[in-house]
Every structure is written in structure tokens, then in C-alpha cells.
N, C-alpha and C. Protein backbone atom coordinates (compact mmCIF):
# COMPACT_ATOMS: atom_id res chain seq x y z
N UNK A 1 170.83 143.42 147.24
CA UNK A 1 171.05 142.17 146.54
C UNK A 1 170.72 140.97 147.44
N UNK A 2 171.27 141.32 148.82
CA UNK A 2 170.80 140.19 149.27
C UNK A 2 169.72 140.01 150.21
N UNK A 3 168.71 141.06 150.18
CA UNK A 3 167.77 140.70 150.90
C UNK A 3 166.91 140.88 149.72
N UNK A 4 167.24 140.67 148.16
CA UNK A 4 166.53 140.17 147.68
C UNK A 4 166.17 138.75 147.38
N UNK A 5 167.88 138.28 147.38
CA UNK A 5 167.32 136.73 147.40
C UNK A 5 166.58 136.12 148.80
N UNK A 6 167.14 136.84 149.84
CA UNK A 6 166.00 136.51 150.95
C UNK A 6 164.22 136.49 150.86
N UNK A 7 164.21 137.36 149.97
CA UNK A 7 162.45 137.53 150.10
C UNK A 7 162.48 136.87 148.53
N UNK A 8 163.53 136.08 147.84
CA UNK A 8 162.65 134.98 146.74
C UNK A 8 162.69 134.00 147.28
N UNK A 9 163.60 133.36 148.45
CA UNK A 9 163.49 132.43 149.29
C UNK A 9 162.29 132.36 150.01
N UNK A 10 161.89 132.96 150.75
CA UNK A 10 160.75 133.75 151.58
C UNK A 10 159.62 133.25 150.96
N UNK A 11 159.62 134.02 150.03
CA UNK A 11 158.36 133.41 148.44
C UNK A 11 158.33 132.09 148.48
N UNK A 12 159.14 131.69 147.81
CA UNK A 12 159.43 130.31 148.00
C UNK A 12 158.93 129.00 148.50
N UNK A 13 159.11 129.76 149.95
CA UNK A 13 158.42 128.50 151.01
C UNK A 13 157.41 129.05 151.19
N UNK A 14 156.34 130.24 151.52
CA UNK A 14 155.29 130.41 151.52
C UNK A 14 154.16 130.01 150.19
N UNK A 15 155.03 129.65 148.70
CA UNK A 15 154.22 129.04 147.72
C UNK A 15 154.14 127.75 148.12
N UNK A 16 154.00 127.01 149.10
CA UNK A 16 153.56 125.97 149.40
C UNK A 16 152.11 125.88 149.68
N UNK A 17 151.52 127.16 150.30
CA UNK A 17 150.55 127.53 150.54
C UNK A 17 149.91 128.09 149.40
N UNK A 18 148.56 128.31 149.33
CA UNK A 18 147.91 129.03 148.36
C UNK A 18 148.73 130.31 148.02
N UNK A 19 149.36 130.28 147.36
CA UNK A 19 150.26 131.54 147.20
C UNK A 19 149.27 132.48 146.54
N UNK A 20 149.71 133.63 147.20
CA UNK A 20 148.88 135.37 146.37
C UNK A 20 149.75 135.57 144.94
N UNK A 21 148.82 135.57 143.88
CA UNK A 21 149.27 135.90 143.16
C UNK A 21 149.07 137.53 142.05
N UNK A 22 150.10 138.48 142.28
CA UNK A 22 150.22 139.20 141.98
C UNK A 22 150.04 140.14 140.37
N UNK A 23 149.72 140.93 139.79
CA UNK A 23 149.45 141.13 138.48
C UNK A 23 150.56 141.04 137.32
N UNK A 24 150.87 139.91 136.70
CA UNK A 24 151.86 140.19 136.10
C UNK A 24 153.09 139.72 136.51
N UNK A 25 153.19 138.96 137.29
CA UNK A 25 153.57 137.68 138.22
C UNK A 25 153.64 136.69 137.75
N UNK A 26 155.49 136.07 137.25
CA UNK A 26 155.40 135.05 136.49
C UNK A 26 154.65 133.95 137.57
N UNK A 27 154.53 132.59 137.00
CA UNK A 27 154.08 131.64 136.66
C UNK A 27 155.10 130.40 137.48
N UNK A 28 155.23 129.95 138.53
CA UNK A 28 156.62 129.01 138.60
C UNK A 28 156.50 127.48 137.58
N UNK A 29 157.52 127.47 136.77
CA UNK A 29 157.55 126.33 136.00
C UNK A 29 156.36 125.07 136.40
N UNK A 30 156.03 123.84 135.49
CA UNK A 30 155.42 122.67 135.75
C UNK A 30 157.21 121.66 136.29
N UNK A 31 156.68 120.88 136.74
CA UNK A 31 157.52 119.63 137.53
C UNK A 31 157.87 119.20 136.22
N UNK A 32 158.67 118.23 136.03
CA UNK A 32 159.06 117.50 134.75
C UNK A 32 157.93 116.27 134.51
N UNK A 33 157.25 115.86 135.94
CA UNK A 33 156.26 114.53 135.60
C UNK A 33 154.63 115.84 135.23
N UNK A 34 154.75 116.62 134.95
CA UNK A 34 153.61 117.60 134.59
C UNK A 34 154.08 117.92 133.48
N UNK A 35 155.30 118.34 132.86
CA UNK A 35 155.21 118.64 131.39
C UNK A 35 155.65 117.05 130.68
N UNK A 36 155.61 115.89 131.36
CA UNK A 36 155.59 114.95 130.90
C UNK A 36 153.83 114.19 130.77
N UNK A 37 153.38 114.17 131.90
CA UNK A 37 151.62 114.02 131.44
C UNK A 37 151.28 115.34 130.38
N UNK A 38 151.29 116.35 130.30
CA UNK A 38 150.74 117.31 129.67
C UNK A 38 150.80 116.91 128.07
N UNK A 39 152.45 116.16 127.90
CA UNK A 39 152.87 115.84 126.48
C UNK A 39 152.22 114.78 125.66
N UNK A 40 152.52 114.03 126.58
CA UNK A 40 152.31 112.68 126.22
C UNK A 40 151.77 111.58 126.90
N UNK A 41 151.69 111.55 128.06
CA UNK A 41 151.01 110.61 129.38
C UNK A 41 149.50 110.61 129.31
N UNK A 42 149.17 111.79 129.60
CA UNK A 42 147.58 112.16 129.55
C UNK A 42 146.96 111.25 128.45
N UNK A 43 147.06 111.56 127.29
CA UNK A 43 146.91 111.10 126.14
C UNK A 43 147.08 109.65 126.07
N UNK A 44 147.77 109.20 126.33
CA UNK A 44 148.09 107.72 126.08
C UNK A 44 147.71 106.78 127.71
N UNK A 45 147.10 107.31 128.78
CA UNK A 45 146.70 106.71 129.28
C UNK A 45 145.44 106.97 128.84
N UNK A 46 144.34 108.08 128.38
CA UNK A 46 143.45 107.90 127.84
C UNK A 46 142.88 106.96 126.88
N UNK A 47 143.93 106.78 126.07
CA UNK A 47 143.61 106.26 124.74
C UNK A 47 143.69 104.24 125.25
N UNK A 48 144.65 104.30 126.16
CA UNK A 48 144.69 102.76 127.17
C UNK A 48 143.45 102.71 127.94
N UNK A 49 142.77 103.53 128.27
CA UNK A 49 141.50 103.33 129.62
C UNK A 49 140.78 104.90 129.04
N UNK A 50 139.65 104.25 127.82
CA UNK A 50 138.91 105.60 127.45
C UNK A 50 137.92 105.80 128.16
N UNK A 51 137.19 105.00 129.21
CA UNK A 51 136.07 105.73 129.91
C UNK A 51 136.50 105.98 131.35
N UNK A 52 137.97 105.86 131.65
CA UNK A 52 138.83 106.19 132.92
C UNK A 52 138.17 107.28 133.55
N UNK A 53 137.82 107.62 134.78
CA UNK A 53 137.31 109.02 135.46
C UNK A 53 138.93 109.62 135.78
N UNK A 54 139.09 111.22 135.59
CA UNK A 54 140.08 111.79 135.96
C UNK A 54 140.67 111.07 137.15
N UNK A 55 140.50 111.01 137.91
CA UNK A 55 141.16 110.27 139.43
C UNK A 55 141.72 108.65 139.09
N UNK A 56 140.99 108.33 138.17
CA UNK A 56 142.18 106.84 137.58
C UNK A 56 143.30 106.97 136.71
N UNK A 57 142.86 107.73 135.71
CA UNK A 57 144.03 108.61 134.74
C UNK A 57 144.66 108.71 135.61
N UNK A 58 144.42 109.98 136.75
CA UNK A 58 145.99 110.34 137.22
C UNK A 58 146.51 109.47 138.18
N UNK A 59 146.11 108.58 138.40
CA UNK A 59 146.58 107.20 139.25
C UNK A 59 147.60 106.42 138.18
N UNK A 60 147.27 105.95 137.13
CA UNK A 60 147.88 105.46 136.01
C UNK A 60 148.96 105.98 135.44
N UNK A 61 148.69 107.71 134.96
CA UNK A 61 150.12 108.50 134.99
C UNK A 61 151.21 108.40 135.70
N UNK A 62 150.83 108.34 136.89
CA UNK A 62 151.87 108.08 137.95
C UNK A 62 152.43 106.72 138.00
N UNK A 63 151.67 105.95 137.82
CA UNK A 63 152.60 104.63 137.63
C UNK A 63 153.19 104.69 136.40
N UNK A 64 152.69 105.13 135.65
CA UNK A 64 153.29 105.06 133.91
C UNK A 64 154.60 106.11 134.31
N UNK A 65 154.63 106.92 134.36
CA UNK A 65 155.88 107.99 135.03
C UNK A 65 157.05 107.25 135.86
N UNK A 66 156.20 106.55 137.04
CA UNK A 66 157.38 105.51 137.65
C UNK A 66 158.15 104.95 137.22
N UNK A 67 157.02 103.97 136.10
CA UNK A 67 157.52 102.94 134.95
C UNK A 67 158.29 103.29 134.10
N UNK A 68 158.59 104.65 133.99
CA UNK A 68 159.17 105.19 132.37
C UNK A 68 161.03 105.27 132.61
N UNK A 69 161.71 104.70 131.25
CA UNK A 69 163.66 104.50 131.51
C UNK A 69 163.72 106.05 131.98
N UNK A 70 165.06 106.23 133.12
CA UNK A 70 165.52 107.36 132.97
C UNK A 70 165.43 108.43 131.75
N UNK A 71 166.56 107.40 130.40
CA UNK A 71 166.38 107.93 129.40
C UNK A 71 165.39 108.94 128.64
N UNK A 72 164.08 108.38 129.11
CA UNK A 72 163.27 109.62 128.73
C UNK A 72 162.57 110.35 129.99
N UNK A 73 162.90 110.06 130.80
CA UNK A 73 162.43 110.78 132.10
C UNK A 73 163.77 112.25 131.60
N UNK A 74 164.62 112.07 131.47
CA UNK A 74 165.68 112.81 131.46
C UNK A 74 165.19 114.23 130.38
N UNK A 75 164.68 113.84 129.51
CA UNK A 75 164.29 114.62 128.47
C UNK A 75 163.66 115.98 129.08
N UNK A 76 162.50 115.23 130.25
CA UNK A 76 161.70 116.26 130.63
C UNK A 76 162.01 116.78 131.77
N UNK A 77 163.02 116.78 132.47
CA UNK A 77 163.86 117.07 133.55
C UNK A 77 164.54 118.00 133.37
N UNK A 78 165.25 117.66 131.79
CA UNK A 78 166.06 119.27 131.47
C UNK A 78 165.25 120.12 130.92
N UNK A 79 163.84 119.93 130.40
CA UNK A 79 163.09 120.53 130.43
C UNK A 79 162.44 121.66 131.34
N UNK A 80 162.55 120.94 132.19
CA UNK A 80 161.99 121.15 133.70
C UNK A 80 163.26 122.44 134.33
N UNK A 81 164.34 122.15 133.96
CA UNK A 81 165.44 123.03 134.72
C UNK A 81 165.61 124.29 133.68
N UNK A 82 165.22 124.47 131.91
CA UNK A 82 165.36 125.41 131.71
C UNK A 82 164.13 126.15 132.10
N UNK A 83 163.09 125.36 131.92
CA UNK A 83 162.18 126.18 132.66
C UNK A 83 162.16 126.67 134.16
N UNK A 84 163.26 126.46 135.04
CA UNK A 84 162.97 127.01 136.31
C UNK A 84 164.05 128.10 136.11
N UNK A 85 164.89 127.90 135.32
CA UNK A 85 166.05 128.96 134.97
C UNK A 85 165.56 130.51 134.26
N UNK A 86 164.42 129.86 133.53
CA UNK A 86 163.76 130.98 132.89
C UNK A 86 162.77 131.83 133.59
N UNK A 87 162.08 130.97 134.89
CA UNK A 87 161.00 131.49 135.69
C UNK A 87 162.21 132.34 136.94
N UNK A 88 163.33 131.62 136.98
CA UNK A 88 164.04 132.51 138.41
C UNK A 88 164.83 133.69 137.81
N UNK A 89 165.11 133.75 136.16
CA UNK A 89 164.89 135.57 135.67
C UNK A 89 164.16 136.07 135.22
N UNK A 90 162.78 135.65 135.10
CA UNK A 90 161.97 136.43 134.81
C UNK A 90 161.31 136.82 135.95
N UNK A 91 161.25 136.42 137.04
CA UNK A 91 160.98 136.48 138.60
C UNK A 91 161.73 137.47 139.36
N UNK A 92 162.95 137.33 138.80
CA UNK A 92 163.90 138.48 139.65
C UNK A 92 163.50 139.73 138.61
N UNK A 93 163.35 140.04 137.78
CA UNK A 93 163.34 140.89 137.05
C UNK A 93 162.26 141.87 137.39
N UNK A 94 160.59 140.59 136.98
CA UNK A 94 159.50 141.18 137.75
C UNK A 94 159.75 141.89 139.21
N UNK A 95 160.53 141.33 139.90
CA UNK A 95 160.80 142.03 141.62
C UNK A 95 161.46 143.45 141.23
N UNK A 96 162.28 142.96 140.19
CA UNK A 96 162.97 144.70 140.14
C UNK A 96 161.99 145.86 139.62
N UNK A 97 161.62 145.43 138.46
CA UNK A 97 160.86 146.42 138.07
C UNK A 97 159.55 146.37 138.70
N UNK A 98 159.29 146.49 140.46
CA UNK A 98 157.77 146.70 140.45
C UNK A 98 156.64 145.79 141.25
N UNK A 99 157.56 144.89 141.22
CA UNK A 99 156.86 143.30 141.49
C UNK A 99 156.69 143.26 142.75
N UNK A 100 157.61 143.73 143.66
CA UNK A 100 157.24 143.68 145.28
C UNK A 100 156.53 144.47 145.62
N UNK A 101 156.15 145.61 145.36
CA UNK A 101 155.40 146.60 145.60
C UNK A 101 153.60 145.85 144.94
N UNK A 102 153.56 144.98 144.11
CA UNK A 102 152.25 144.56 143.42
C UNK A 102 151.78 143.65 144.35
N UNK A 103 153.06 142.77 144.61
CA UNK A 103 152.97 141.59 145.43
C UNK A 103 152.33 142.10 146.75
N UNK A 104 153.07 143.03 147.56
CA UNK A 104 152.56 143.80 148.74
C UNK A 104 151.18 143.98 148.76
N UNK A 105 151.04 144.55 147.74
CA UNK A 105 149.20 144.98 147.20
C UNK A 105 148.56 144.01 147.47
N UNK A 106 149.16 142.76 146.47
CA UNK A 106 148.00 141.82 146.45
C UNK A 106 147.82 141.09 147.81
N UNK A 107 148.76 140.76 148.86
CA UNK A 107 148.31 140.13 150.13
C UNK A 107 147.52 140.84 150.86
N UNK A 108 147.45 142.77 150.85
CA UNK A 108 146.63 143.08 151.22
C UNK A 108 145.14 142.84 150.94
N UNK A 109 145.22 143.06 149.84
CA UNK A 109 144.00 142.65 149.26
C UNK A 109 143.13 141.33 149.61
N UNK A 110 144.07 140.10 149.55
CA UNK A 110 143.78 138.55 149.76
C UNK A 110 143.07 139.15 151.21
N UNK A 111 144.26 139.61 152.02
CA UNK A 111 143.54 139.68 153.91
C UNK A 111 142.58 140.11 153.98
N UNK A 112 142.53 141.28 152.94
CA UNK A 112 140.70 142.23 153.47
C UNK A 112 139.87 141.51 152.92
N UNK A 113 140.00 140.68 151.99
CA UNK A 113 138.69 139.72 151.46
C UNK A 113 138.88 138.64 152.79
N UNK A 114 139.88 138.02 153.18
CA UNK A 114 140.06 136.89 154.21
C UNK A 114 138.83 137.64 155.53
N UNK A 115 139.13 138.82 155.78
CA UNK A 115 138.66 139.69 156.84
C UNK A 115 137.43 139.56 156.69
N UNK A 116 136.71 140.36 155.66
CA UNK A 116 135.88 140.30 155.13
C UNK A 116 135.00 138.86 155.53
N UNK A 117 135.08 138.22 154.55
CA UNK A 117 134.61 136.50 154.79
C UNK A 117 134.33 136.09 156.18
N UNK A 118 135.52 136.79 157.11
CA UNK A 118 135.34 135.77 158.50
C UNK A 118 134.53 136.84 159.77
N UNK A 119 133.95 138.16 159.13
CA UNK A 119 133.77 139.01 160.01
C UNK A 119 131.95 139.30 159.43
């Protein structure tokens, strides 16, 4: 039990990095300012600045996100937490049934292509 939560911790901070991703390997949730552009931001800074290049959009999102009341920042926040609630059991679950052993696989795999490439 508990050197399982050690190696989702483990996980964890190594998904900072290009994380290996495994077959069948949930997904870790979007941020709340990502299922908030995805909804509604994207769209409506488009429709404000229609010949915007991607790199101004998402300059604009972000201020529009800044700009936005708690009140609806809040919306997508608890959004944001059932979705990490749902990714940290479907995550533990994947580990039980199978998942560390895939996961194992797949970093091998990543290294011998890494190997590969640099040899």
C-alpha cells in the first residue's frame, strides 16, 4: 500500500518531464484554465481577434483567464478537482491491475529508442 503511493508520487514528479506513456495509461486531468479555454476562451478570443496567430490567442486567453470573477473561475476548478479525483482512481486501479509492469515496459522501450538515436 505504501510503496504504492510512493511510486504515484514518484510518477508524479517525473511527469514534469516528457513522461513515458504506457498502453492504456490514464490521461492526467486538464488544469481548470485548459478546460476553461477548451470551453469557452478559445472561442471567444477568436471570435474578438479572427485573424489572431495561435501565439496571440494564447496570450489573450491568459489575460482573459486573469481577468475572469472568481465566481466563474470557480466553476472550472471544481471541475478540475473531480477530474483529478477521477484520474487518481482510475490511475491507482490501472497500477493494480497491470499498469506497473506496462509502465516498466514502456521506459524500456523509450531508452532503447533513446540508445538507439544517440549510438
Amino acid at each position: 500500500e505504501i510503496s504504492l503511493q510512493l511510486l504515484v508520487i514518484i510518477i508524479s514528479f517525473t511527469a514534469m518531464v516528457k513522461a513515458v506513456r504506457a498502453e492504456g495509461q490514464p490521461k492526467r486531468p486538464m488544469s481548470a484554465y485548459f478546460l476553461w479555454m477548451n470551453e469557452e476562451g478559445r472561442a471567444m478570443v477568436k471570435q474578438k481577434n479572427p485573424d489572431a496567430p495561435i501565439t496571440e490567442v494564447a496570450k489573450k486567453c491568459g489575460e482573459e483567464w486573469r481577468g475572469l470573477d472568481d465566481a466563474s473561475k470557480k466553476k472550472y476548478e471544481k471541475m478540475q478537482v473531480q477530474a483529478k479525483e477521477k484520474f487518481d482512481k482510475d490511475y491507482k486501479e490501472w497500477l493494480e491491475n497491470g499498469g506497473e509492469e506496462a509502465l516498466k515496459q514502456a521506459k524500456k522501450e523509450t531508452q532503447a529508442k533513446k540508445d538507439k538515436k544517440s549510438a
